[in-house]
Protein backbone atom coordinates (compact mmCIF):
# COMPACT_ATOMS: atom_id res chain seq x y z
CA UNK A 1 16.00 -74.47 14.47
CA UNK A 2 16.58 -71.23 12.79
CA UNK A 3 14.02 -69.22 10.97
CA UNK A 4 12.61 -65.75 10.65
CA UNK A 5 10.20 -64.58 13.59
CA UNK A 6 6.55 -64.15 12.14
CA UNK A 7 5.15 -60.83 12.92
CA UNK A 8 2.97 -62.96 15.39
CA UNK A 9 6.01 -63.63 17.28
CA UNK A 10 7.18 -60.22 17.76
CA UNK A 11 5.55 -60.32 21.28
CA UNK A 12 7.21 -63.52 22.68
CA UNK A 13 10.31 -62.00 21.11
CA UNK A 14 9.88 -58.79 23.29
CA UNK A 15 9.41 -60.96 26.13
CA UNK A 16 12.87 -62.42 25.47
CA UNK A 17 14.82 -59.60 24.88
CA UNK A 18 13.46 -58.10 28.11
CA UNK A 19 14.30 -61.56 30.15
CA UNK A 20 18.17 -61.00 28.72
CA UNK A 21 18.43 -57.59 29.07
CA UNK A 22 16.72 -57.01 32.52
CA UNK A 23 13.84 -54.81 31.60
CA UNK A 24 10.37 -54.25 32.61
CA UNK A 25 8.96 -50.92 30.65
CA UNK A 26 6.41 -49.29 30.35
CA UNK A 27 2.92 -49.92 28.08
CA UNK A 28 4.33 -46.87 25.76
CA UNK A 29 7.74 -48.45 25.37
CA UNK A 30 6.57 -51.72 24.93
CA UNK A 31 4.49 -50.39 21.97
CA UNK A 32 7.06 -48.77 20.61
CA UNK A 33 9.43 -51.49 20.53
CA UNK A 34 6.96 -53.36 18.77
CA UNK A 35 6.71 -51.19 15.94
CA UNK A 36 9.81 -50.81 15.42
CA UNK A 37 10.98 -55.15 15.47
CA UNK A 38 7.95 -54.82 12.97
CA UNK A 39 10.10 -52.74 10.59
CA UNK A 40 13.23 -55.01 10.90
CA UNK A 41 13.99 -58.37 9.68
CA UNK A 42 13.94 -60.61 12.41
CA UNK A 43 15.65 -64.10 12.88
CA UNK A 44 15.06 -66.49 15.64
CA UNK A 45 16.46 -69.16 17.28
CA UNK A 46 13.73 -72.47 18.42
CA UNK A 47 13.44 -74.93 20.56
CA UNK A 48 10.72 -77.20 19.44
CA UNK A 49 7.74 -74.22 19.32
CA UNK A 50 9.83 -72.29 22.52
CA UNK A 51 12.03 -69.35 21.23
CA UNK A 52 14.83 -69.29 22.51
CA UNK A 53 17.25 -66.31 20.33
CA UNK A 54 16.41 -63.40 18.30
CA UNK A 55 18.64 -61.10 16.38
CA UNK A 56 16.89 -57.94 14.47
CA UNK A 57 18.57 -56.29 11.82
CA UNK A 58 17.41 -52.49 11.10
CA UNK A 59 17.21 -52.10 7.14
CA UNK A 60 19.60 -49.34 7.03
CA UNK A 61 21.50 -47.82 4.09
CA UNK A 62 24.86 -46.21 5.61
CA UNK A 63 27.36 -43.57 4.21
CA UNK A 64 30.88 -44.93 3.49
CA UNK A 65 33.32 -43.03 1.83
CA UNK A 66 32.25 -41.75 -1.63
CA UNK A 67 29.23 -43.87 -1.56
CA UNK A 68 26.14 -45.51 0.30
CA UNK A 69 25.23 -49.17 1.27
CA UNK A 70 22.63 -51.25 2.00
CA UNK A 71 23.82 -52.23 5.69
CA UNK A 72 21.62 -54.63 7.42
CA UNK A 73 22.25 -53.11 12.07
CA UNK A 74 21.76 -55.88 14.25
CA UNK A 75 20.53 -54.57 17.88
CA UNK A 76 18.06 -57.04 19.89
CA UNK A 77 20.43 -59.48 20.23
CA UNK A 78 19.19 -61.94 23.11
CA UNK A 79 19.71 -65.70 24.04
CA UNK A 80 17.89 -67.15 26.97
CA UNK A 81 19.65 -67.92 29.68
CA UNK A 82 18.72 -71.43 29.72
CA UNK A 83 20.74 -72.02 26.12
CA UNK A 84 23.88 -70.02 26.57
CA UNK A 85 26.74 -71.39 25.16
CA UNK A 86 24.76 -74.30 22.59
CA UNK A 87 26.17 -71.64 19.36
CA UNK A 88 22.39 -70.34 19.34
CA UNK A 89 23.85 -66.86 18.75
CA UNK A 90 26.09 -68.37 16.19
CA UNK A 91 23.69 -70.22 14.02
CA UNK A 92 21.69 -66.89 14.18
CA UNK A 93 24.93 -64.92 12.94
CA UNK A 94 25.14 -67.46 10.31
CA UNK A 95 22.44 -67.17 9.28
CA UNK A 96 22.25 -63.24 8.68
CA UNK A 97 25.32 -63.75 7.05
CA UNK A 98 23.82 -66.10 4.75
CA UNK A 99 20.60 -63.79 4.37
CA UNK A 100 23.38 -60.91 3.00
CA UNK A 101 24.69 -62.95 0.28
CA UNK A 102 21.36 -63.54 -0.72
CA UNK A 103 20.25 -59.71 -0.47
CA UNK A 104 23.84 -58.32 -2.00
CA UNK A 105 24.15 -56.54 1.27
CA UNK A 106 28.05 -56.47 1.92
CA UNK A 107 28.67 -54.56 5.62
CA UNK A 108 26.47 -55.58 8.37
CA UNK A 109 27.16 -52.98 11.78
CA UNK A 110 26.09 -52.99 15.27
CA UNK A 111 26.83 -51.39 18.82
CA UNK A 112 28.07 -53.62 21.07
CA UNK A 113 26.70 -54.25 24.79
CA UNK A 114 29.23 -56.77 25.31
CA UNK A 115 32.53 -55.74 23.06
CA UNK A 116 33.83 -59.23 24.14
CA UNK A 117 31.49 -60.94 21.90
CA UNK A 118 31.67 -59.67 18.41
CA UNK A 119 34.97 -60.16 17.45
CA UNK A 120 35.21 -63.68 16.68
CA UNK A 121 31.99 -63.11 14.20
CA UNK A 122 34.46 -60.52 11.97
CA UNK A 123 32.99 -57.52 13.61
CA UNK A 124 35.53 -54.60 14.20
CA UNK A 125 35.02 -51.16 15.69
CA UNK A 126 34.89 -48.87 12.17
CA UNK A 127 33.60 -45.67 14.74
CA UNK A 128 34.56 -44.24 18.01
CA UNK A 129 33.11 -41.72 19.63
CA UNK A 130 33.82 -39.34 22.68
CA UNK A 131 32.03 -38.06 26.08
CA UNK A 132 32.62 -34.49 26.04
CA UNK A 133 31.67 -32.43 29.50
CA UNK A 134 31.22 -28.79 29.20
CA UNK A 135 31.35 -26.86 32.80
CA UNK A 136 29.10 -24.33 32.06
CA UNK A 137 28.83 -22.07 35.24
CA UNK A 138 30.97 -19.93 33.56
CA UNK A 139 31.21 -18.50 29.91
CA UNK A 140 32.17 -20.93 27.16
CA UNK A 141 35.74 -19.49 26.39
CA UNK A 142 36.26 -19.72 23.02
CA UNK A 143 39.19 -18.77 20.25
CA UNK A 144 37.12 -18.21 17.18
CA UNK A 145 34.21 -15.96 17.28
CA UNK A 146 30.91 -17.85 16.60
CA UNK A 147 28.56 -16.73 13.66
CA UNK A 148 26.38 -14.05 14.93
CA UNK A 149 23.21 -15.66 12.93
CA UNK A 150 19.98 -16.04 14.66
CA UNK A 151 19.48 -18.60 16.50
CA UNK A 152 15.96 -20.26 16.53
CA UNK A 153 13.89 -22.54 18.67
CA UNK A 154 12.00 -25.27 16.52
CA UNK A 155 8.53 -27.13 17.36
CA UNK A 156 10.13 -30.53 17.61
CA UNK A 157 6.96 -32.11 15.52
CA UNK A 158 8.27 -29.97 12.79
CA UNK A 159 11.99 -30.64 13.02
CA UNK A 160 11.99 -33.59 10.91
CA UNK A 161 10.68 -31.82 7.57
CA UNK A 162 13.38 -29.19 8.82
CA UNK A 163 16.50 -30.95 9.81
CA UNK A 164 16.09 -34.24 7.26
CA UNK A 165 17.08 -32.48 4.04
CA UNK A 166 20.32 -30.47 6.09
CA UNK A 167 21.08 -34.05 7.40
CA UNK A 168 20.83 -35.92 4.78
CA UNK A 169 23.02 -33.07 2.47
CA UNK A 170 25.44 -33.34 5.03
CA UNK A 171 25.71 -36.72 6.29
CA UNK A 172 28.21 -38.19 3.80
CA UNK A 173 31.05 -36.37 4.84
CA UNK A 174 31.28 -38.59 7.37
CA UNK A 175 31.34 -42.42 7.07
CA UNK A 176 29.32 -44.68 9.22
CA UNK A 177 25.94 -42.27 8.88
CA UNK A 178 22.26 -44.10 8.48
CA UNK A 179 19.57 -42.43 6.57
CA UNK A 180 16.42 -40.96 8.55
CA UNK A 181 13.21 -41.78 7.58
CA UNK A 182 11.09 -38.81 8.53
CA UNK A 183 9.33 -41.75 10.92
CA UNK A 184 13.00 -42.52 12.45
CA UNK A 185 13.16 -38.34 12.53
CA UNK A 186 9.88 -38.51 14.64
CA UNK A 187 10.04 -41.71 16.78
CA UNK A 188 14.19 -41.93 18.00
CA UNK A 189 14.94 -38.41 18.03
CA UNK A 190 11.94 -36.63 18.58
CA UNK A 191 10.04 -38.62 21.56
CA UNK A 192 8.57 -36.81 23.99
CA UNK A 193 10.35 -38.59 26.77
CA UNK A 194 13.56 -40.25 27.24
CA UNK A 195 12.81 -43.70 28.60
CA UNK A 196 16.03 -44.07 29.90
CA UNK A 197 16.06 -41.04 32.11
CA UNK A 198 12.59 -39.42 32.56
CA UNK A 199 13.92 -36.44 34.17
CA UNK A 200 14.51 -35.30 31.02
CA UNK A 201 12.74 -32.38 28.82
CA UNK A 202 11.45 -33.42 25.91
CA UNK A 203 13.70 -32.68 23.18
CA UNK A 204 14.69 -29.24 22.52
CA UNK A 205 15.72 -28.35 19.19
CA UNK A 206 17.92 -25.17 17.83
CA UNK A 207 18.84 -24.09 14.17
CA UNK A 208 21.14 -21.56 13.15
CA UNK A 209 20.15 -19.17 10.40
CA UNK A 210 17.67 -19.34 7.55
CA UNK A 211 18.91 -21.07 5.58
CA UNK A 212 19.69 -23.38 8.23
CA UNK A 213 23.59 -23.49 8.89
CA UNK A 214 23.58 -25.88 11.78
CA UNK A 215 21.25 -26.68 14.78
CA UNK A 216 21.52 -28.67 18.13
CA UNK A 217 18.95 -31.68 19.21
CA UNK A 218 18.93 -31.34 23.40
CA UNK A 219 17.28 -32.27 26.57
CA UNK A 220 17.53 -30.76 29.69
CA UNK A 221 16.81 -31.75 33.55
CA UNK A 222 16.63 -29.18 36.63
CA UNK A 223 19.21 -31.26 38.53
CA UNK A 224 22.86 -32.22 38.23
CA UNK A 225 24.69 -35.49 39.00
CA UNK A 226 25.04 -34.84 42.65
CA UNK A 227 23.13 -33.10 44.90
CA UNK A 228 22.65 -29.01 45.24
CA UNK A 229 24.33 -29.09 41.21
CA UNK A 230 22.43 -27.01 38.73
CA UNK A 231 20.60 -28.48 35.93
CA UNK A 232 22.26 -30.94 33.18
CA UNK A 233 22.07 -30.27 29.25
CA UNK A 234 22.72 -33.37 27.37
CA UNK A 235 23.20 -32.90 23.43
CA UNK A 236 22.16 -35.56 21.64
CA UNK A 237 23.31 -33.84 18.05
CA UNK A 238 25.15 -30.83 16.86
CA UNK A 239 25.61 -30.38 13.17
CA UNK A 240 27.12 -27.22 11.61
CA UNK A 241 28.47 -26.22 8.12
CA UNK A 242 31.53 -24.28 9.87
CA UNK A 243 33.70 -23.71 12.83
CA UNK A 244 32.00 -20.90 13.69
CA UNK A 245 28.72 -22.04 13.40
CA UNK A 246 29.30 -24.50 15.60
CA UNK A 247 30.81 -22.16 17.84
CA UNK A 248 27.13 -20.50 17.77
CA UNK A 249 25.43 -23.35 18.84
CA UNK A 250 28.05 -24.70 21.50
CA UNK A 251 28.04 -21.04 23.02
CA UNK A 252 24.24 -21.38 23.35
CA UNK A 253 24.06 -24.68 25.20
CA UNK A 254 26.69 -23.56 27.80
CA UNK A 255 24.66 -20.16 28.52
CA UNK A 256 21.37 -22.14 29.35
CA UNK A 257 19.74 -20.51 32.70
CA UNK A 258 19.95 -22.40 35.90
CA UNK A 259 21.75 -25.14 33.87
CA UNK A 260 26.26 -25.93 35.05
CA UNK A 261 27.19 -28.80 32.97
CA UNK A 262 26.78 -29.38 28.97
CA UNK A 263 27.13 -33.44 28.40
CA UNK A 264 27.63 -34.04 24.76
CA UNK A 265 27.75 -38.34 24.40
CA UNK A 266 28.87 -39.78 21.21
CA UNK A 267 31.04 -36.91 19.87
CA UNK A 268 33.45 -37.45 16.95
CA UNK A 269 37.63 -37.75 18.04
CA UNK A 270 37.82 -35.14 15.70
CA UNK A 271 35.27 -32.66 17.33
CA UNK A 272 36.22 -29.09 15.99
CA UNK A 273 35.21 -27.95 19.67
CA UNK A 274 38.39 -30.06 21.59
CA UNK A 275 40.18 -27.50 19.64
CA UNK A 276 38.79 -24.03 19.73
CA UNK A 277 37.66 -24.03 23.14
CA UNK A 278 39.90 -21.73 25.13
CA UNK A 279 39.89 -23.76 28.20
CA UNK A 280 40.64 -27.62 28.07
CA UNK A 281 39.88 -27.41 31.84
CA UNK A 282 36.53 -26.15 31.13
CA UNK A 283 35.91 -28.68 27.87
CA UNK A 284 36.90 -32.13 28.97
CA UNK A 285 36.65 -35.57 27.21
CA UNK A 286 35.58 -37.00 30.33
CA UNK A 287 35.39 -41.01 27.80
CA UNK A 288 36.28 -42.38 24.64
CA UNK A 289 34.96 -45.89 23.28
CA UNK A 290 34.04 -48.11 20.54
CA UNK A 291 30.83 -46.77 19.05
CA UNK A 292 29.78 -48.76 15.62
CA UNK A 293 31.12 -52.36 14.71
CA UNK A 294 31.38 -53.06 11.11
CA UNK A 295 31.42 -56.12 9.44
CA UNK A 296 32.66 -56.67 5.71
CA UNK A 297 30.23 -59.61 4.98
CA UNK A 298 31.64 -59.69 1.31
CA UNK A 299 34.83 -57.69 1.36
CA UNK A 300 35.10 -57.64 -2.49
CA UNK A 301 32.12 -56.01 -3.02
CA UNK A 302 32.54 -53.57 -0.23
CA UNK A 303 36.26 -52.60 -1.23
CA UNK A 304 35.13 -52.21 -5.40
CA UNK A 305 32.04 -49.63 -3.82
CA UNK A 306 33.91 -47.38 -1.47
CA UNK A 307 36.17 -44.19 -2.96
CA UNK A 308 40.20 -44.39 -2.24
CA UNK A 309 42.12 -41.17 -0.72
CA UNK A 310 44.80 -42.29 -2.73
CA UNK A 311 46.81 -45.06 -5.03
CA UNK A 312 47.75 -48.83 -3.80
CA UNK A 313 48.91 -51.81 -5.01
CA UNK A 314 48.54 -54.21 -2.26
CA UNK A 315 48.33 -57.99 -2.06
CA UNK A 316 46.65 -59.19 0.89
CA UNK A 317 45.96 -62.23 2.84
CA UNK A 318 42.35 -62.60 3.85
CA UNK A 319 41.02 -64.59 7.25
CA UNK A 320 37.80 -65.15 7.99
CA UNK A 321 36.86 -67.92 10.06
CA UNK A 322 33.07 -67.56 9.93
CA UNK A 323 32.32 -66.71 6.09
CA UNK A 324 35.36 -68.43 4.24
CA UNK A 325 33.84 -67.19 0.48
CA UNK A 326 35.85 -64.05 1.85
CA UNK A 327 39.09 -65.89 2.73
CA UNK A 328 42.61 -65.82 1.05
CA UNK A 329 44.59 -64.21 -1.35
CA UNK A 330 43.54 -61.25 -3.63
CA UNK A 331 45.38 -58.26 -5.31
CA UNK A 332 43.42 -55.02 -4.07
CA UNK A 333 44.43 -52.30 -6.65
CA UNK A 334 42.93 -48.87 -6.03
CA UNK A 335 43.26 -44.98 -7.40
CA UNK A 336 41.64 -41.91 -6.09
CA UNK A 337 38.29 -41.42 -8.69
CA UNK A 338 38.68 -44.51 -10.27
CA UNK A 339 36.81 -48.37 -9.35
CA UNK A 340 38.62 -50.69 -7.23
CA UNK A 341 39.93 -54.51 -8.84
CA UNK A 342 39.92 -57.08 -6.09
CA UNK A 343 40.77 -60.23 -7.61
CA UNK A 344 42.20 -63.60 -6.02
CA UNK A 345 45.79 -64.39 -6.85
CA UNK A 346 48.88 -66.56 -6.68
CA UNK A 347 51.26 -63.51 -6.20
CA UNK A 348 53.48 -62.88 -2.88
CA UNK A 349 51.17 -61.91 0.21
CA UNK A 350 52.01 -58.00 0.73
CA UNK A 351 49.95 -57.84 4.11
CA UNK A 352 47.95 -60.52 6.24
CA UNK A 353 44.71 -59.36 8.10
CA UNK A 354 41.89 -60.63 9.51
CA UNK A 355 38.45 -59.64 8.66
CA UNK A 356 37.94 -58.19 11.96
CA UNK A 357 40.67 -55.42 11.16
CA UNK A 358 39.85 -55.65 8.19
CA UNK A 359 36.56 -54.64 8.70
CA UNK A 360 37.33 -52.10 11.39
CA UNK A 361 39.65 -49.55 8.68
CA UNK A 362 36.96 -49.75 6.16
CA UNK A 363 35.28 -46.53 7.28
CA UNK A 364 38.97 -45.05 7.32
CA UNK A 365 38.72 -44.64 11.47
CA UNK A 366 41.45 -47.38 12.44
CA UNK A 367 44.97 -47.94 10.39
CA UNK A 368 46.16 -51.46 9.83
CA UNK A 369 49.65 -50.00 10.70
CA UNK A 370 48.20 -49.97 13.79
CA UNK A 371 47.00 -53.74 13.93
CA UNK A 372 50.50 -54.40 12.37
CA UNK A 373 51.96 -53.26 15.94
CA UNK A 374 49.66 -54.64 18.24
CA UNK A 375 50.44 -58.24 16.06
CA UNK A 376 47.48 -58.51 14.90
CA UNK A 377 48.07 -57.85 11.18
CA UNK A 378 51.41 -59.41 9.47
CA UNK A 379 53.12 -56.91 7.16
CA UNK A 380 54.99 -58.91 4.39
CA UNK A 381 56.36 -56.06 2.67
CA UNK A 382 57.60 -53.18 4.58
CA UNK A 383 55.21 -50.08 4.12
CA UNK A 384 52.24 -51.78 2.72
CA UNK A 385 49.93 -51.09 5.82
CA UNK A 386 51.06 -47.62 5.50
CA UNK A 387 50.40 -47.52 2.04
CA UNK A 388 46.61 -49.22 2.27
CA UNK A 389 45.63 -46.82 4.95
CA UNK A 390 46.92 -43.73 3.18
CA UNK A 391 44.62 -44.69 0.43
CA UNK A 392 41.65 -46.04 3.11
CA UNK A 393 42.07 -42.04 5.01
CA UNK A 394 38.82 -40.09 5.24
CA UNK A 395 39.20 -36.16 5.27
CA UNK A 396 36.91 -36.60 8.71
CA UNK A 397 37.11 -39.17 10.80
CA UNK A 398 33.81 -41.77 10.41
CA UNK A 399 31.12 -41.30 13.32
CA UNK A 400 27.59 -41.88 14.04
CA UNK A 401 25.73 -40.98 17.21
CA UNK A 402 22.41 -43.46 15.84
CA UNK A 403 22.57 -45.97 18.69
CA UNK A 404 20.21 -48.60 18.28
C-alpha cells in the first residue's frame, strides 16, 4: 500500500533511508534529518504495518525563465532491499505524480544518485554543472582587473538576513534556482560542520562592498588530497553582479594562507571565470555532470508559465509513458512577452519528443536539436528543433548548486 508517512513514522523512515543508503550518523545529523523530512511531504510504500519505500518531496518554489513554480524536489528516495524490483518505487512515483495534479504543481526535480533510474519516470537533466580546480600556490592570473571594493568577512549566523535579499534579487537570472527560507539559509548552508567531511571549517563567508556586490560561501581544511599538500578551499557559492566582481572574490579564495588548491563543485558551464582566467593550466574543469532532473508533470501548464526568447510555431508529438494526460498531439505557439497557447490538434506532427527531453530543454540548458541527433527526438519538419530551442534559449545557462 501507498500512503503518506505520519509524522510518527518519520523515525522508521530514517531508519530506511539509512539501511539503503549505507549510513550510520551521528545524534546531530540524525536530528537534523528529522526536522527537515518533517518539513517535506512524505509518501511511503507498506507492507502490511512494515515500511518498506519512502520518497520526500521538499516544497520548493523554483525560478524558470521569466517566472517561478511551485516544484515539489524529491531526495530520500529508498526501497528496502528485500522489495527491489516489485514497482514499489513506481507506485510511489505515481503517486507524487498524482499528488501534483491535485496541488497544480507542474515540474517536479531531483538529483540523481543513480542517473540510470530516472529516465523512464520522464525525468531529464534541465542543469549541469562543473568541478572547477583552482591551483592556487601561485597568483590567480587573471585578464580583467577585479573590483577593488572591500572585501568583508561575515558572522555566518548573520549571513542569512545578509545574503537572502542579494540572493533572492538575483536568483532568477538563472533557471533551476529554489527559494531560501532564512531556516534553509541557517540549517544547509550555514552548519557549523560539514557532515560529510569534518575536516572542514565551518563555513566562511565573504561579501564584496556595501552595498553588497557579490560574496563567496567557503570552507577550508589544513590538508590537501595527498599527503605533504597545503590546505584545500572548497566554495560552496560565489555570486557577483559583474565580471569583475567576481574577479574580486575568485582572487581572494586563491590567495588564502597556507591553502594550494581552490575546489569550486557545482559551477555553471557558463562560469565567467573559465574565461577570464589567464591560465587554463592553472583553472581546470577537472568534471562536468548532470546536476538537477526536471520533470514536466503537466507540460501544458508548464510551457503557458515560462517566458519565450523568441517566436515558434511548432506542432509536436508528446510521449509519456507514465502520465498519459500529457501525451499526444498539441500546437505549441509562443512569442517573446506574450502567453503561450498549447492546445491538442489534428494538424501534421512538426517534431516528436519524449517527455524526458522534453523535460530536460525546459530550463533552456539542453536543445532538442541535440536529441534530434542522438535519435532520440524525430524532426518532421526540417528546422523545427532549431526553431523551438531558439525560442526555449536562456541569456545564462540554468544552474543550481542546492543539492538535496
Amino acid at each position: 500500500m501507498v500512503r503518506e508517512i505520519p509524522e510518527s513514522d518519520i523515525d522508521r523512515a530514517q531508519e530506511l533511508a539509512y539501511l539503503v543508503f549505507h549510513e550510520k550518523p551521528a545524534d546531530e545529523l540524525r536530528k537534523r534529518h528529522h526536522e527537515f523530512l518533517a518539513g517535506c511531504l512524505r509518501i511511503g510504500a507498506y507492507d502490511a504495518d512494515t515500511l518498506v519505500g519512502m520518497v520526500a518531496a521538499l516544497p520548493f518554489t523554483m525560478s524558470v525563465p521569466g517566472a517561478e513554480l511551485p516544484c515539489p524536489s524529491l531526495t530520500f528516495v529508498s526501497v528496502a532491499p528485500t522489495h527491489r524490483r516489485r514497482g514499489v518505487l513506481s507506485g510511489m512515483i505515481a503517486e507524487l505524480f498524482a499528488r501534483c495534479a491535485a496541488e497544480g504543481w507542474p515540474i517536479a526535480s531531483l538529483w540523481a544518485s543513480e542517473t540510470a533510474i530516472y529516465g523512464r519516470f520522464g525525468f531529464g537533466p534541465g542543469t549541469y554543472g562543473a568541478t572547477v580546480e583552482i591551483d592556487s600556490r601561485a597568483a590567480l592570473r587573471l585578464r580583467i582587473d577585479p573590483d577593488e571594493r572591500p572585501l568583508r568577512l561575515v558572522d555566518p549566523a548573520h549571513a542569512p538576513a545578509l545574503l537572502g535579499p542579494y540572493y533572492e534579487r538575483t536568483r532568477a537570472a538563472r533557471a533551476g534556482r529554489p527559494a531560501r527560507s532564512e531556516e534553509w539559509w541557517a540549517k544547509e548552508w550555514m552548519a557549523e560542520r560539514d557532515p560529510d567531511d569534518e575536516a572542514f571549517s565551518p563555513p566562511r563567508v565573504v561579501t564584496l562592498g556595501d552595498p553588497v556586490a557579490g560574496y563567496a560561501v567557503y570552507r577550508t581544511k589544513d590538508k590537501g588530497d595527498r599527503p605533504g599538500s597545503p590546505g584545500l578551499v572548497r566554495l560552496d557559492e560565489l555570486e557577483a553582479d559583474t565580471p569583475a566582481a567576481a574577479a574580486a572574490l575568485w582572487r581572494y579564495l586563491a590567495s588564502l594562507d597556507l591553502t594550494g588548491t581552490v575546489r569550486a563543485w557545482g559551477r555553471p558551464l557558463d562560469d565567467p571565470l573559465l574565461l577570464f582566467a589567464a591560465d587554463r593550466d592553472q583553472v581546470r574543469v577537472t568534471s562536468t555532470f548532470p546536476a538537477l532532473w526536471v520533470r514536466l508533470t503537466d507540460v501544458g501548464a508548464a510551457l503557458r508559465r515560462r517566458s519565450w526568447a523568441a517566436g515558434a510555431d511548432v506542432v509536436l508529438v508528446v510521449a509519456d509513458a507514465a502520465l498519459p494526460a500529457n501525451a499526444g498531439t498539441y500546437r505549441l505557439t509562443v512569442a517573446p512577452g506574450a502567453p503561450a497557447a498549447y492546445e491538442r490538434t489534428d494538424a501534421a506532427p512538426d517534431l516528436a519528443v519524449d517527455v524526458r527531453d522534453l523535460s530536460a530543454a525546459y530550463l533552456g540548458g539542453t536543445t532538442l536539436a541535440a536529441a534530434v541527433r542522438a535519435g532520440l527526438a524525430a524532426e518532421h519538419t526540417p528546422g523545427a528543433a532549431d526553431a523551438l530551442d531558439a525560442a526555449l534559449r536562456t541569456p545564462l545557462l540554468p544552474h543550481t548548486v542546492e543539492e538535496f
